[in-house]
Protein backbone atom coordinates (compact mmCIF):
# COMPACT_ATOMS: atom_id res chain seq x y z
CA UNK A 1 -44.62 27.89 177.24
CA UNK A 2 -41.98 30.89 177.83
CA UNK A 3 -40.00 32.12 174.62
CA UNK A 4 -36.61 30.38 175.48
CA UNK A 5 -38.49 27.12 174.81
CA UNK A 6 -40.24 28.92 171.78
CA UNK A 7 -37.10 29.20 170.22
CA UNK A 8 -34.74 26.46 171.35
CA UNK A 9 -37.42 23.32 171.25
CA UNK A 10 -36.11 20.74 168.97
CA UNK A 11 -39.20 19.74 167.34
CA UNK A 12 -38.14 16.47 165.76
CA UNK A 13 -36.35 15.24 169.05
CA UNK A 14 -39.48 15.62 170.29
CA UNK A 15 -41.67 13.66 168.07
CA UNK A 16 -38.75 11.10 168.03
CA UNK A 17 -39.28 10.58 171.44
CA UNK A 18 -43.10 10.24 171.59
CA UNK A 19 -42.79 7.81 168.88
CA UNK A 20 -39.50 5.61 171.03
CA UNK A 21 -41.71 6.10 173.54
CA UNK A 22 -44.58 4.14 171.34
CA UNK A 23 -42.25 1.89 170.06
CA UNK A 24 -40.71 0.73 173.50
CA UNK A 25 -44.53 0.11 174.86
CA UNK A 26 -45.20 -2.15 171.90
CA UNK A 27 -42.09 -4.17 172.25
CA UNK A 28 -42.53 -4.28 175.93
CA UNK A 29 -46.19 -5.50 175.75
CA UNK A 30 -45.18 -8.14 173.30
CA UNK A 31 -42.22 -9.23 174.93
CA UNK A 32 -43.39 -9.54 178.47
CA UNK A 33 -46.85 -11.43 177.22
CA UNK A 34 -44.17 -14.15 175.79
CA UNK A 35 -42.15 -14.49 178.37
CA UNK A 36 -45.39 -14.72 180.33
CA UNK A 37 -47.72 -17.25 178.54
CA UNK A 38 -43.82 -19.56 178.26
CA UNK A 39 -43.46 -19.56 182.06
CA UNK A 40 -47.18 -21.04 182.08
CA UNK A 41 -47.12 -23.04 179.28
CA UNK A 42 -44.28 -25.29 180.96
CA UNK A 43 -47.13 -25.34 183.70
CA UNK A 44 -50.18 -25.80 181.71
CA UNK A 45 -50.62 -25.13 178.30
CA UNK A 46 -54.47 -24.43 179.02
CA UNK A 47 -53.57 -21.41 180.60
CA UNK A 48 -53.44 -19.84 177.50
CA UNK A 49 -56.69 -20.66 175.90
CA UNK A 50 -58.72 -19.55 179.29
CA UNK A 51 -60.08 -15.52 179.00
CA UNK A 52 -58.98 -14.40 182.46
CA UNK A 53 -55.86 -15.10 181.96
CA UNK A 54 -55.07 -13.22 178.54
CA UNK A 55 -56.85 -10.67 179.84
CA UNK A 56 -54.45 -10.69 182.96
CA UNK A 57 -51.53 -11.30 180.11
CA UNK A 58 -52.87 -7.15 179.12
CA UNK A 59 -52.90 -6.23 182.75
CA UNK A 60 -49.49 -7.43 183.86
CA UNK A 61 -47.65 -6.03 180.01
CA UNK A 62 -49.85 -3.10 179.41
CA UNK A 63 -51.03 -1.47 182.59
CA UNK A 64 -48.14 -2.73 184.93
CA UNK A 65 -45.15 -2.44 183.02
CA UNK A 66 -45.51 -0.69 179.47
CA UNK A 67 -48.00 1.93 180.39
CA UNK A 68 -45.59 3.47 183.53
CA UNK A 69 -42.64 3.10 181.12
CA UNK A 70 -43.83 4.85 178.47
CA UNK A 71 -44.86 7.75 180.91
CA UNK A 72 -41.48 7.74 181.98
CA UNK A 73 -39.46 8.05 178.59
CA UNK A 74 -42.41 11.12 177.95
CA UNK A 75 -41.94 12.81 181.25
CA UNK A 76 -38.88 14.91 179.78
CA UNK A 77 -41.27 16.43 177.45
CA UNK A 78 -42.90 19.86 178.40
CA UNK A 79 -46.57 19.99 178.77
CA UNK A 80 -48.86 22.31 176.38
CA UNK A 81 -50.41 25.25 178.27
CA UNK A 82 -53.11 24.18 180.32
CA UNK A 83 -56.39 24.77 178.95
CA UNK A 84 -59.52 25.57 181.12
CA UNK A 85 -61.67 23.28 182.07
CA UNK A 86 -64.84 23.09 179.95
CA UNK A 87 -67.71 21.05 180.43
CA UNK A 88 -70.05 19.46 178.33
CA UNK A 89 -73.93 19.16 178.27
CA UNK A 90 -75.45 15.50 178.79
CA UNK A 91 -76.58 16.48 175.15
CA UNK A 92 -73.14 17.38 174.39
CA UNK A 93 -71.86 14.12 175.73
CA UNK A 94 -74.33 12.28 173.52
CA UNK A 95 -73.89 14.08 170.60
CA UNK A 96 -70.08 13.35 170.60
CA UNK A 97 -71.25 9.50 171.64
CA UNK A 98 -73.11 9.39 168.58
CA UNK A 99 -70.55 10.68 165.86
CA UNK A 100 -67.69 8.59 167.64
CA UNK A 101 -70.24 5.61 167.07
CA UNK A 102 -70.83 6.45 163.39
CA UNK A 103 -66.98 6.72 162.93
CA UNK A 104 -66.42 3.53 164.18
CA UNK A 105 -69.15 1.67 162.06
CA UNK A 106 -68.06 3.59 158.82
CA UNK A 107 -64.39 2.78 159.33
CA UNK A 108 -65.12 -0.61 160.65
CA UNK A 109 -67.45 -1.58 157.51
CA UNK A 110 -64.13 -0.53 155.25
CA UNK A 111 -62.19 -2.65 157.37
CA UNK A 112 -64.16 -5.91 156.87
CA UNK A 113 -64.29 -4.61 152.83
CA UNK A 114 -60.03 -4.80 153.07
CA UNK A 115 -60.12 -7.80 155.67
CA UNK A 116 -62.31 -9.80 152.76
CA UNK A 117 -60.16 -8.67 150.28
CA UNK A 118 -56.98 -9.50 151.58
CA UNK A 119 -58.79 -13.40 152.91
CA UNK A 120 -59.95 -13.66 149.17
CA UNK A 121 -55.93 -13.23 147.70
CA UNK A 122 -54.38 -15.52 150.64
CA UNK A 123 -56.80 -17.54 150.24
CA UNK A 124 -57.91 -18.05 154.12
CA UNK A 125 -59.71 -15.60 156.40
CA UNK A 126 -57.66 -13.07 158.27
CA UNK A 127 -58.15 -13.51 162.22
CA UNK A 128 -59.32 -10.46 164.43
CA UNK A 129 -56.84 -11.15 167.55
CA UNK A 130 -59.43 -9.62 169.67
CA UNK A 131 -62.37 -11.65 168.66
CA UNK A 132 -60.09 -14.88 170.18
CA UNK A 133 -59.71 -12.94 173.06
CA UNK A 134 -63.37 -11.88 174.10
CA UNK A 135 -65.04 -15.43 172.47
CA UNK A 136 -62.91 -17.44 175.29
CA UNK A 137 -63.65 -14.80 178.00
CA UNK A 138 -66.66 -14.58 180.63
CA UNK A 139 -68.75 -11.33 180.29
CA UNK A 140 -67.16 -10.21 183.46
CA UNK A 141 -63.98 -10.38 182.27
CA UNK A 142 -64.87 -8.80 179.25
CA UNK A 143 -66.55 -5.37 180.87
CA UNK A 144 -63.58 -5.26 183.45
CA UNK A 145 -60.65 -5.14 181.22
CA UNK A 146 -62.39 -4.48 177.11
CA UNK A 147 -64.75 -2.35 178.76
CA UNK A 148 -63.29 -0.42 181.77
CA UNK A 149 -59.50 -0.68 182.49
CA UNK A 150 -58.61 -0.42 179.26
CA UNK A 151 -60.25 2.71 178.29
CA UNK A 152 -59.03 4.28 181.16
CA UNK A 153 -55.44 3.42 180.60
CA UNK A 154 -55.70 3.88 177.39
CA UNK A 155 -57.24 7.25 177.17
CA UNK A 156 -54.78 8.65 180.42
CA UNK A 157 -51.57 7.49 178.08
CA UNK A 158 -53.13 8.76 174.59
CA UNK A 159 -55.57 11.21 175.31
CA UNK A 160 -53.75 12.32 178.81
CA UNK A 161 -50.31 12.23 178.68
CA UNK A 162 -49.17 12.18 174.50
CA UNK A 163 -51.86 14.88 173.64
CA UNK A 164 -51.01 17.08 176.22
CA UNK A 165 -46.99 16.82 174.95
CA UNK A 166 -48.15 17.44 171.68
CA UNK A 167 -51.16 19.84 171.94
CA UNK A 168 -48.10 22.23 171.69
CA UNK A 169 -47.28 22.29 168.44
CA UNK A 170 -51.04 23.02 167.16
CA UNK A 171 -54.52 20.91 168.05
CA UNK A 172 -54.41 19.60 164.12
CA UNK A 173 -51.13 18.26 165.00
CA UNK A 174 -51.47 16.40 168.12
CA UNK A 175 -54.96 15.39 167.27
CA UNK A 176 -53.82 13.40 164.13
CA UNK A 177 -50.37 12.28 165.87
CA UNK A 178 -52.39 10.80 168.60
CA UNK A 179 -54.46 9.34 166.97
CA UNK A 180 -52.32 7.29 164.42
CA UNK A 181 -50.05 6.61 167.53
CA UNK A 182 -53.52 4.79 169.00
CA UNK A 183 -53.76 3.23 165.87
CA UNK A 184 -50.61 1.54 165.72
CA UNK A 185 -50.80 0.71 168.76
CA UNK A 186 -53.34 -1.91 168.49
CA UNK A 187 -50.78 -3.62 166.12
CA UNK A 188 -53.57 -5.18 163.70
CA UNK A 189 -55.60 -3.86 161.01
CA UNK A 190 -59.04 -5.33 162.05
CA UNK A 191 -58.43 -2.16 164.34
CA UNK A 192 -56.41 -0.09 163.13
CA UNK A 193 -59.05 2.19 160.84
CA UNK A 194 -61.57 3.06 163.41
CA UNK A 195 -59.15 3.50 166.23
CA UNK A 196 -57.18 6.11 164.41
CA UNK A 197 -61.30 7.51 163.64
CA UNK A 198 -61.70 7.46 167.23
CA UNK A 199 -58.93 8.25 168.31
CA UNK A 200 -59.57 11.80 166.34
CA UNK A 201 -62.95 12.25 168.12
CA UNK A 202 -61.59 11.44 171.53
CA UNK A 203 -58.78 13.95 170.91
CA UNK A 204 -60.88 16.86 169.97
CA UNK A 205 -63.36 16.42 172.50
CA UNK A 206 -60.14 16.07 175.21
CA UNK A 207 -58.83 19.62 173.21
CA UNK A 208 -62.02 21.27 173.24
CA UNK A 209 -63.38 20.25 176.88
CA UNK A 210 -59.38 20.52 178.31
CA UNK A 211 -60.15 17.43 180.75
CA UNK A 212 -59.95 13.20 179.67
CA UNK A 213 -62.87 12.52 181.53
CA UNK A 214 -65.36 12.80 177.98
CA UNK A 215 -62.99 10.62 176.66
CA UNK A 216 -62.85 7.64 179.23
CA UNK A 217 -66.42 8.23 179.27
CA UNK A 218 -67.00 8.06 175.43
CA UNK A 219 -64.15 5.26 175.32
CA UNK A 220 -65.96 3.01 177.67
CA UNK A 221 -69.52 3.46 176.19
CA UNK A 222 -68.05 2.32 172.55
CA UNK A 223 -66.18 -0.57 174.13
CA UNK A 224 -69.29 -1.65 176.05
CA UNK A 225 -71.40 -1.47 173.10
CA UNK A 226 -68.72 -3.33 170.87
CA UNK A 227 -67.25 -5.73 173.31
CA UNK A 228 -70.11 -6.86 175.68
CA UNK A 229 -73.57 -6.02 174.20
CA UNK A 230 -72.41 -6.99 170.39
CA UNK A 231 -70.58 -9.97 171.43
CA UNK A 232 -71.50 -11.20 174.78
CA UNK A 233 -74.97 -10.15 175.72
CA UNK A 234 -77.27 -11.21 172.77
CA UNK A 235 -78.29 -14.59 172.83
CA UNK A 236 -81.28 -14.62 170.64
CA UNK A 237 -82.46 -13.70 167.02
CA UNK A 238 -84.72 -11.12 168.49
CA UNK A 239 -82.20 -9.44 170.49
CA UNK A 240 -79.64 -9.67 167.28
CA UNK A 241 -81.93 -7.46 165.19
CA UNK A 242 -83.71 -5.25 167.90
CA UNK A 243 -79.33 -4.57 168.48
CA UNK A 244 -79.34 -3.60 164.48
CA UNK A 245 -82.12 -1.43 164.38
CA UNK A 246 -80.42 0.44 167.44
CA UNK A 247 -77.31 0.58 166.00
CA UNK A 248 -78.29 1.95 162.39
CA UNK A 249 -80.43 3.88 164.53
CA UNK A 250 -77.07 5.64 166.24
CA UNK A 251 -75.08 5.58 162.98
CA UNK A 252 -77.64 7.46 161.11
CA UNK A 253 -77.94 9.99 163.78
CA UNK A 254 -73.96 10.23 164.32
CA UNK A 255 -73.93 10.77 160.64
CA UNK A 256 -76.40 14.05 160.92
CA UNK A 257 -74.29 15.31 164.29
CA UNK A 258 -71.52 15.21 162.34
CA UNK A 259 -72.63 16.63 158.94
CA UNK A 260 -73.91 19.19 160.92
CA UNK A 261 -70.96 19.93 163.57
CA UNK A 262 -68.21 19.45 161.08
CA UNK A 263 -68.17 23.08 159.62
CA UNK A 264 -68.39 24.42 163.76
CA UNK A 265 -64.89 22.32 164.67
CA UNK A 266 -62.17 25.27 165.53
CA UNK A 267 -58.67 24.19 166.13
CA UNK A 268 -56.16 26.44 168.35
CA UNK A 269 -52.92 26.78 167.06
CA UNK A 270 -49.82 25.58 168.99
CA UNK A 271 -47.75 27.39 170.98
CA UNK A 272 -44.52 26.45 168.68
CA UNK A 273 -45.63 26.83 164.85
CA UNK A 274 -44.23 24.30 162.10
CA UNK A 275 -44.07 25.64 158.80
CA UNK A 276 -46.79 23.61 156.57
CA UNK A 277 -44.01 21.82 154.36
CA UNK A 278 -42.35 20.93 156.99
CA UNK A 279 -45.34 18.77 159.08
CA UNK A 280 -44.37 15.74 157.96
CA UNK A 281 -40.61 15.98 157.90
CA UNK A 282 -40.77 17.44 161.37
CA UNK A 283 -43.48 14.85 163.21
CA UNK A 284 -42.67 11.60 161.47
CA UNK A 285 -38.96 11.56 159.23
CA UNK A 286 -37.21 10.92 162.42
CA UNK A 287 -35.93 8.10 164.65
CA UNK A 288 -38.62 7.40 167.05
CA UNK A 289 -41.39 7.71 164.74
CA UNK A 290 -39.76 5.62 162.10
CA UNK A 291 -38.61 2.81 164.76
CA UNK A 292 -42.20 2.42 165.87
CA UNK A 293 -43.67 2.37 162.30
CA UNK A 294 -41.60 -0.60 161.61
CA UNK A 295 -42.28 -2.16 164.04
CA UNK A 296 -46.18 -1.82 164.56
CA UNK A 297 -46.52 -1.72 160.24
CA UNK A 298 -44.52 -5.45 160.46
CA UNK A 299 -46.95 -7.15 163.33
CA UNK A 300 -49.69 -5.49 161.71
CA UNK A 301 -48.62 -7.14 158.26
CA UNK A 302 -47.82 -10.40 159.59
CA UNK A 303 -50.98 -11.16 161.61
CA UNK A 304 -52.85 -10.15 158.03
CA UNK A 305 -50.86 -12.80 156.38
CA UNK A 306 -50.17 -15.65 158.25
């Protein structure tokens, strides 16, 4: 980045933008899934119960139509300085595998501890939109769209496109940004806590290798292991626990790799510096950011309560 934009780069405009940029993908999404599953329900109201079809509801808002848009309100934004290239070990790739798969489980066993606590005061359990979603879908609509297209997509947007805005102002910055951008953006909190967890490992392995491809690849594998074999593949008692032994198996291990990797994470710092005190006046007091908090914080809320 040359000095003029050192010196002249409205930080806060920026971050206002990456989060109207949020915000507008979340209303879009929600908005064109409406209008969507209306048009069909004057059809056939079946439509919406079959899997394919919310599945293609994701396609049409998110890849289509919210994903391009929010490209285009980002494009204005300079990109960090490009980073070399640097690639990682089949060990590596494993290793970071591992610790994403231990963040998930840890952050996913407090978020059934808050999901049971909040079902205990309403008084009625609180629904996981995505478990609707993948109970009333085939297994090949499942591993196309939970465990391919949308890891891609989502990693290109988050991982891709926001991180490399953002990597500017410092890797701590845009690592955490991202990720609680990622976060919201799943608009519930069944998955809100361990996306923003993996959202931090995907980042740093994006920062540290300078390419998305770890990150699709990572992104898939936790999908697939979530979404099809947890869900769709085992049929039988046997399979249930040989699955639990193999997962407490890779938590266990992703707990070591991370123990030990922890002290050995470096973080660059940006190319425009933001005073410490000023962080979180800077990235998330500001118009954008505040638009798509209220908006992501209210969905989030209201599927928890209704």
């Amino acid at each position: 980045m040359n000095s003029e934009l050192k010196t002249n780069v409205n930080v806060k405009s920026v971050f206002s933008r990456v989060g109207l940029a949020a915000a507008v993908l979340g209303v879009v999404v929600n908005l064109v899934q409406m209008l969507i599953i209306t048009i069909f329900n004057m059809v056939n109201p079946a439509f919406e119960s079959n899997g394919w079809f919310r599945y293609l509801l994701i396609a049409v808002s998110f890849y289509l139509i919210g994903f391009p848009l929010c490209c285009l309100i980002l494009k204005g934004i300079p990109d960090g300085h490009k980073r070399e290239e640097e690639s990682l070990t089949f060990g590596g790739f494993i290793k970071f595998f591992l610790i994403s798969y231990f963040v998930m489980v840890l952050l996913n066993l407090f978020t059934m501890g808050f999901i049971l606590v909040v079902g205990k005061v309403k008084g009625a359990d609180v629904v996981n939109p995505l478990e609707g979603v993948i109970s009333n879908s085939s297994i090949w609509a499942t591993i196309i769209f939970a465990g391919i297209l949308s890891p891609i997509i989502e990693e290109i947007l988050f991982r891709g496109v926001m991180l490399n805005k953002l990597r500017t102002y410092g890797d701590k910055i845009a690592i955490i940004t991202t990720a609680l951008l990622f976060g919201l953006f799943h608009e519930n909190f069944s998955q809100f806590f361990y996306a923003v967890g993996l959202g931090v490992v995907f980042a740093y392995v994006t920062l540290k290798t300078g390419t998305i491809k770890y990150s699709i690849g990572l992104h898939i594998m936790i999908n697939m292991m979530g979404s099809v074999i947890g869900t769709k593949v085992l049929s039988s008692n046997t399979a249930t626990m040989i699955f639990g032994v193999v997962v407490w198996v890779f938590v266990i291990a992703g707990l070591i790799l991370f123990i030990k990797d922890f002290k050995k994470m470096s973080l660059l710092p940006g190319e425009v510096t933001i005073e410490k005190g000023d962080v979180v006046s800077e990235t998330w007091l500001n118009m954008g950011m505040m638009i798509n908090l209220i908006i992501s914080l209210s969905l989030m809320i209201y599927i928890l309560l209704v």
